[in-house]
Protein backbone atom coordinates (compact mmCIF):
# COMPACT_ATOMS: atom_id res chain seq x y z
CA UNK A 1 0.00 0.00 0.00
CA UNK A 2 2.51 2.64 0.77
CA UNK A 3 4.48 1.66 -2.70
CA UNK A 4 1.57 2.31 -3.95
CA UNK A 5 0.67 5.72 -2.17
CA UNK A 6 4.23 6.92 -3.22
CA UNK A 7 3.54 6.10 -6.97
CA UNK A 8 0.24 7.88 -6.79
CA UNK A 9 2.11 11.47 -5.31
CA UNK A 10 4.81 10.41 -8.07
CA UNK A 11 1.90 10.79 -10.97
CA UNK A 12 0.18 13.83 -9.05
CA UNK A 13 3.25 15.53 -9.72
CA UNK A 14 4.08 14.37 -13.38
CA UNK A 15 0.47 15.67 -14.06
CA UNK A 16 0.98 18.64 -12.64
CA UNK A 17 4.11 19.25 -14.25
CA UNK A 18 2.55 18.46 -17.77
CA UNK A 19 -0.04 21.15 -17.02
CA UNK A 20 1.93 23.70 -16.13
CA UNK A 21 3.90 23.18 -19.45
CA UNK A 22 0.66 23.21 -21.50
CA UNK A 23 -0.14 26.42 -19.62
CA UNK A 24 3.07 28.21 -20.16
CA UNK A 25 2.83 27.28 -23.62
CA UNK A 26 -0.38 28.70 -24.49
CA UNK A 27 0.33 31.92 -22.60
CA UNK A 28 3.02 32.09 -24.56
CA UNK A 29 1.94 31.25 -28.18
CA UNK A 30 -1.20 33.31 -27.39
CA UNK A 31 0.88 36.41 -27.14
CA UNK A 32 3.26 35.13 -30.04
CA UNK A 33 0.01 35.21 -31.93
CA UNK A 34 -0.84 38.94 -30.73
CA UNK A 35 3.09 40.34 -32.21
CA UNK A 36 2.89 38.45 -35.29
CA UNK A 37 -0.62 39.34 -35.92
CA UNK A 38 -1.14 35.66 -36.46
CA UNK A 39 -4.66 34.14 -36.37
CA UNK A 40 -3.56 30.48 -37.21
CA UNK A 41 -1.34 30.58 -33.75
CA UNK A 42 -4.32 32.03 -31.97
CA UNK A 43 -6.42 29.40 -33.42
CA UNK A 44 -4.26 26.58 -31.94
CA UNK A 45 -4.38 27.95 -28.28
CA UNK A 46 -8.33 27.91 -28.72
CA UNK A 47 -7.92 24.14 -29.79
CA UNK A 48 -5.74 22.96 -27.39
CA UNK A 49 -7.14 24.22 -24.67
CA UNK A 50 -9.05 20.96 -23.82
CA UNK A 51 -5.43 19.13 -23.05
CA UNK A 52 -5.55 21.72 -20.04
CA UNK A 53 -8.96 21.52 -19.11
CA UNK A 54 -7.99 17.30 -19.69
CA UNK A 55 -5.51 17.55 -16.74
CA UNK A 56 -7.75 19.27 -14.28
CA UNK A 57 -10.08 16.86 -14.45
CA UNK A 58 -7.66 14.23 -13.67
CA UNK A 59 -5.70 15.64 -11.13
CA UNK A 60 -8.81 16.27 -9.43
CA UNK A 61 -10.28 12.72 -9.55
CA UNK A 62 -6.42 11.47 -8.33
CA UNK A 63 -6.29 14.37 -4.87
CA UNK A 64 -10.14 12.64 -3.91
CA UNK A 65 -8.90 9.13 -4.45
CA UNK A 66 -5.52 10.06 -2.65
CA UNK A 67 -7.48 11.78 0.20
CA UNK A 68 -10.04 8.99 0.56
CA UNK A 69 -8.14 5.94 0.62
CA UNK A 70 -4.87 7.01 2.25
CA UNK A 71 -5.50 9.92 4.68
CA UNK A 72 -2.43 11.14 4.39
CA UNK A 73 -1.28 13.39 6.56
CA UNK A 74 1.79 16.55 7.27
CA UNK A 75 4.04 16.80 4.30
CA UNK A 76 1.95 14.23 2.14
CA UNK A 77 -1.56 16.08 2.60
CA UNK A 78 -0.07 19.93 1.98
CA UNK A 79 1.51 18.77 -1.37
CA UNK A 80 -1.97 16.92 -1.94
CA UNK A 81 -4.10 20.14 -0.99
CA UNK A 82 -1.66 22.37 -2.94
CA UNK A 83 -1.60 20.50 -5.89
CA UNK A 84 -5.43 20.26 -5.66
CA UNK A 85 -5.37 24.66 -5.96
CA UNK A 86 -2.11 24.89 -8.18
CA UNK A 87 -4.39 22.03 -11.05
CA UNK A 88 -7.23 25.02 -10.61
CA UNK A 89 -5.03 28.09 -11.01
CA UNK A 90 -3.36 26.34 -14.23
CA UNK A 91 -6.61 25.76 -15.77
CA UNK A 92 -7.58 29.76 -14.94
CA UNK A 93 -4.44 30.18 -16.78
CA UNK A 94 -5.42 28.61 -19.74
CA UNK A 95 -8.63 30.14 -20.25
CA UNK A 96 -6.76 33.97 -19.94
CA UNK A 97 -4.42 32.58 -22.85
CA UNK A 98 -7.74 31.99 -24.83
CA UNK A 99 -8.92 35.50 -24.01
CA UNK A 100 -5.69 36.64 -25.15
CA UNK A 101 -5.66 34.33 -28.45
CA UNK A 102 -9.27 36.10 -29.26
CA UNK A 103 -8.33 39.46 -28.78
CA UNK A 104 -4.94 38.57 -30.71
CA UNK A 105 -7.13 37.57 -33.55
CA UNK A 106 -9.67 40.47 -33.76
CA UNK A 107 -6.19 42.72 -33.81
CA UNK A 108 -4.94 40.96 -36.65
CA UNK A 109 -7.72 42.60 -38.60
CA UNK A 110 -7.60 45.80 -37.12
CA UNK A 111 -4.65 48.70 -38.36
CA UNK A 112 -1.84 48.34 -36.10
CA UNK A 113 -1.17 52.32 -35.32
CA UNK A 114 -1.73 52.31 -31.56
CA UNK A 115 0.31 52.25 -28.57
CA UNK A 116 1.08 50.98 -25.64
CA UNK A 117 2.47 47.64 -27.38
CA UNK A 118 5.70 48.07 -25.73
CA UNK A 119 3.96 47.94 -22.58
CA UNK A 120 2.20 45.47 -23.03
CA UNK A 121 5.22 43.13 -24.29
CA UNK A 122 7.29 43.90 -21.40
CA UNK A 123 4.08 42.70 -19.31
CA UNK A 124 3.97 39.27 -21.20
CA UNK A 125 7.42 38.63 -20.56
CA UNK A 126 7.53 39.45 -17.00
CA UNK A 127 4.65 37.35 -16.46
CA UNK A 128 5.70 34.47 -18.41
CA UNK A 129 8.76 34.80 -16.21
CA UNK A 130 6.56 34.83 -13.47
CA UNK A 131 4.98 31.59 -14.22
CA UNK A 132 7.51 29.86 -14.99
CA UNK A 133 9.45 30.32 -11.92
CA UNK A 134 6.33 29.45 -9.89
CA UNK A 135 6.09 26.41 -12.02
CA UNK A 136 9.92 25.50 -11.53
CA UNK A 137 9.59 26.56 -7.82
CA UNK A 138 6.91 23.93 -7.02
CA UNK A 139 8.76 21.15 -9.43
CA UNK A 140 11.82 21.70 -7.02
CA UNK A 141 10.40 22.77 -3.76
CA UNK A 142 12.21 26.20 -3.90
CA UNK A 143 10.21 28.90 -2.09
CA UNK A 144 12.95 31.07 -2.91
CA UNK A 145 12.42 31.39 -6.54
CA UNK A 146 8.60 31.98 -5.19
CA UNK A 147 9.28 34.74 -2.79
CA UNK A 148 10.73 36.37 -5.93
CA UNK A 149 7.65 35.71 -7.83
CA UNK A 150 5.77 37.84 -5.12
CA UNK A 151 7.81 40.49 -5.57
CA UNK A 152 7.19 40.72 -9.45
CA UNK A 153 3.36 41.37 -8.85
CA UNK A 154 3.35 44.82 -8.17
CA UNK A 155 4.86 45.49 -11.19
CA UNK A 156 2.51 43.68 -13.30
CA UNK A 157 -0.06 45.74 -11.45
CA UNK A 158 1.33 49.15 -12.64
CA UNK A 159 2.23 48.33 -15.97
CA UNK A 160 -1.64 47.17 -16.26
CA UNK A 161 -2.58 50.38 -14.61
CA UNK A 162 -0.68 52.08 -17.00
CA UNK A 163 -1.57 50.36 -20.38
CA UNK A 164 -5.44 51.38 -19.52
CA UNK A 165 -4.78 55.11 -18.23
CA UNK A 166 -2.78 55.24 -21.96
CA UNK A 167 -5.05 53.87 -24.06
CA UNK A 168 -8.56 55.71 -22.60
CA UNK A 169 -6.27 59.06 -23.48
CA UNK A 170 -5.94 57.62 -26.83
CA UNK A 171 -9.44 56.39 -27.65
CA UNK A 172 -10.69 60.17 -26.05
CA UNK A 173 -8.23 61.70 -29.25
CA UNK A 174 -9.43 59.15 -31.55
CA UNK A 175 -12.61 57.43 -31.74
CA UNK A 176 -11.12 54.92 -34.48
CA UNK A 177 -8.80 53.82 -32.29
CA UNK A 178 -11.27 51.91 -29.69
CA UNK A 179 -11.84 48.45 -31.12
CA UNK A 180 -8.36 47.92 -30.84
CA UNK A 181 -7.48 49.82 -27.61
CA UNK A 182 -9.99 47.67 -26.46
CA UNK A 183 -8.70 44.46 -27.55
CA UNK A 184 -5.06 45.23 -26.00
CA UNK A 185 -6.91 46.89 -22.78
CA UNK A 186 -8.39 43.05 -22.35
CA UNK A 187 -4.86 41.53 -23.26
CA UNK A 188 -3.14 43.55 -20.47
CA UNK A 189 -6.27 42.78 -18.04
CA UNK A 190 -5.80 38.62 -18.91
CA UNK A 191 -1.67 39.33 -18.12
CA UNK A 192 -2.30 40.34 -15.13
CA UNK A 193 -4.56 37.99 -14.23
CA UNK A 194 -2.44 35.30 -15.27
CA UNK A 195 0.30 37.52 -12.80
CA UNK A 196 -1.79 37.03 -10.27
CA UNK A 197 -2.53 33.19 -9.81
CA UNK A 198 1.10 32.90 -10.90
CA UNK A 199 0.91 34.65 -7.81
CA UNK A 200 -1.18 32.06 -6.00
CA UNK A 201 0.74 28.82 -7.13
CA UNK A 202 4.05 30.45 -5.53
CA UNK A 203 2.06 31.11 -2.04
CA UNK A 204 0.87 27.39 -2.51
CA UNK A 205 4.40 25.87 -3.21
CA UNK A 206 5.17 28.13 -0.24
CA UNK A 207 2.89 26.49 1.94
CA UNK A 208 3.91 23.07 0.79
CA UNK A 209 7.45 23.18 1.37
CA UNK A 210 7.47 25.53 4.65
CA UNK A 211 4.10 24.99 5.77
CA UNK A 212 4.28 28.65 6.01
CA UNK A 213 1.01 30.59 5.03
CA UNK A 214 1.49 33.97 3.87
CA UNK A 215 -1.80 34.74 1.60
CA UNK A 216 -2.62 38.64 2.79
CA UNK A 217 0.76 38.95 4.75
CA UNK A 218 3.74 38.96 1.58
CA UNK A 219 3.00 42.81 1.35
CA UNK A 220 3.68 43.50 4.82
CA UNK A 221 6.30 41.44 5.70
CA UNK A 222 7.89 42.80 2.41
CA UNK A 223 7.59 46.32 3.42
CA UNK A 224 8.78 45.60 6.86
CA UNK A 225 11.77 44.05 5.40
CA UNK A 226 12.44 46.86 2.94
């Protein structure tokens, strides 16, 4: 039985793993899709979006089995409970890289004089950054690399702020320009939400390695520290 229990947190993990790659890809080729003005790209995230959706079904079905017939408990049960919330975050993911592949497509029809591009590239590759270290961080139990994915949030915040305030002072010059300020406003809004429960994997692998939770508190103890 406990072979087998070991096994079973073995495949929770490869699962996971395989997720988070599908996620990071489609963030990625989602935004690819959005530079190169490339619908067939965009198409492809819409596609393969099931794969993702796939996963969080059977990650799910493997935490109740692993819950129900082992009881684990301590180290065991936090990674369990974690990757429970990490499967849901990645699966949140995917669905922003869909937004992001729609909006990418309704810009590849629309003239591409508007700003706030720049912005918005430096956002995708901060937050691709982002997830990827969360992603790496839970794969090698290294809060570190998650503490720094904390950190990165607030930037991802501003750089959102500042993408809208930009783009409502360009659609108030230029009525023309709103179908696609509006498409890039809802790319910079999915970024950051994909920032965001980049956020909430790190503060899970957090908890799992340290049993540490600090959901609400990063922000103070950061400040405190700085």
């Amino acid at each position: 039985m406990e072979r087998h229990f070991v096994h079973e947190l073995e495949l929770l993990k490869t699962n996971l793993i395989k997720m988070g790659s599908l996620a990071e890809h489609a963030v990625a080729e989602s935004m690819r899709a959005f530079i190169e003005c490339h619908k067939d790209i965009a198409q492809q995230v819409l596609d393969q979006d099931w794969q993702i959706n796939s996963y969080e079904i059977t990650i799910d079905n493997a935490v109740v089995d692993l819950l129900a017939l082992h009881q684990p408990v301590a180290t065991d049960l936090r990674f369990i409970l974690a990757a429970s919330k990490i499967s849901n975050d990645l699966e949140r993911i995917g669905d922003h890289a869909v937004n992001i592949a729609e909006s990418a497509m309704h810009c590849a029809d629309l003239p591409a004089t508007m700003g706030s591009s720049d912005d918005i590239s430096q956002m995708a590759q901060i937050t691709k950054g982002m997830l990827r270290d969360a992603i790496d961080g839970f794969i090698h139990k290294d809060p570190s690399k998650c503490k720094d994915v904390l950190r990165s949030d607030d930037t991802i915040d501003d750089l959102n702020r500042k993408v809208a305030h930009d783009l409502v002072k360009i659609m108030r010059k230029d009525v023309g320009s709103i179908d696609r300020a509006m498409e890039l406003i809802r790319i910079s809004r999915n970024l950051e939400r994909i920032a965001d429960l980049a956020t909430n994997i790190s503060e899970e692998v957090i908890y799992m390695a340290d049993a540490q939770v600090i959901k609400h508190h990063f922000a103070d103890k950061r400040g405190a520290g700085h």
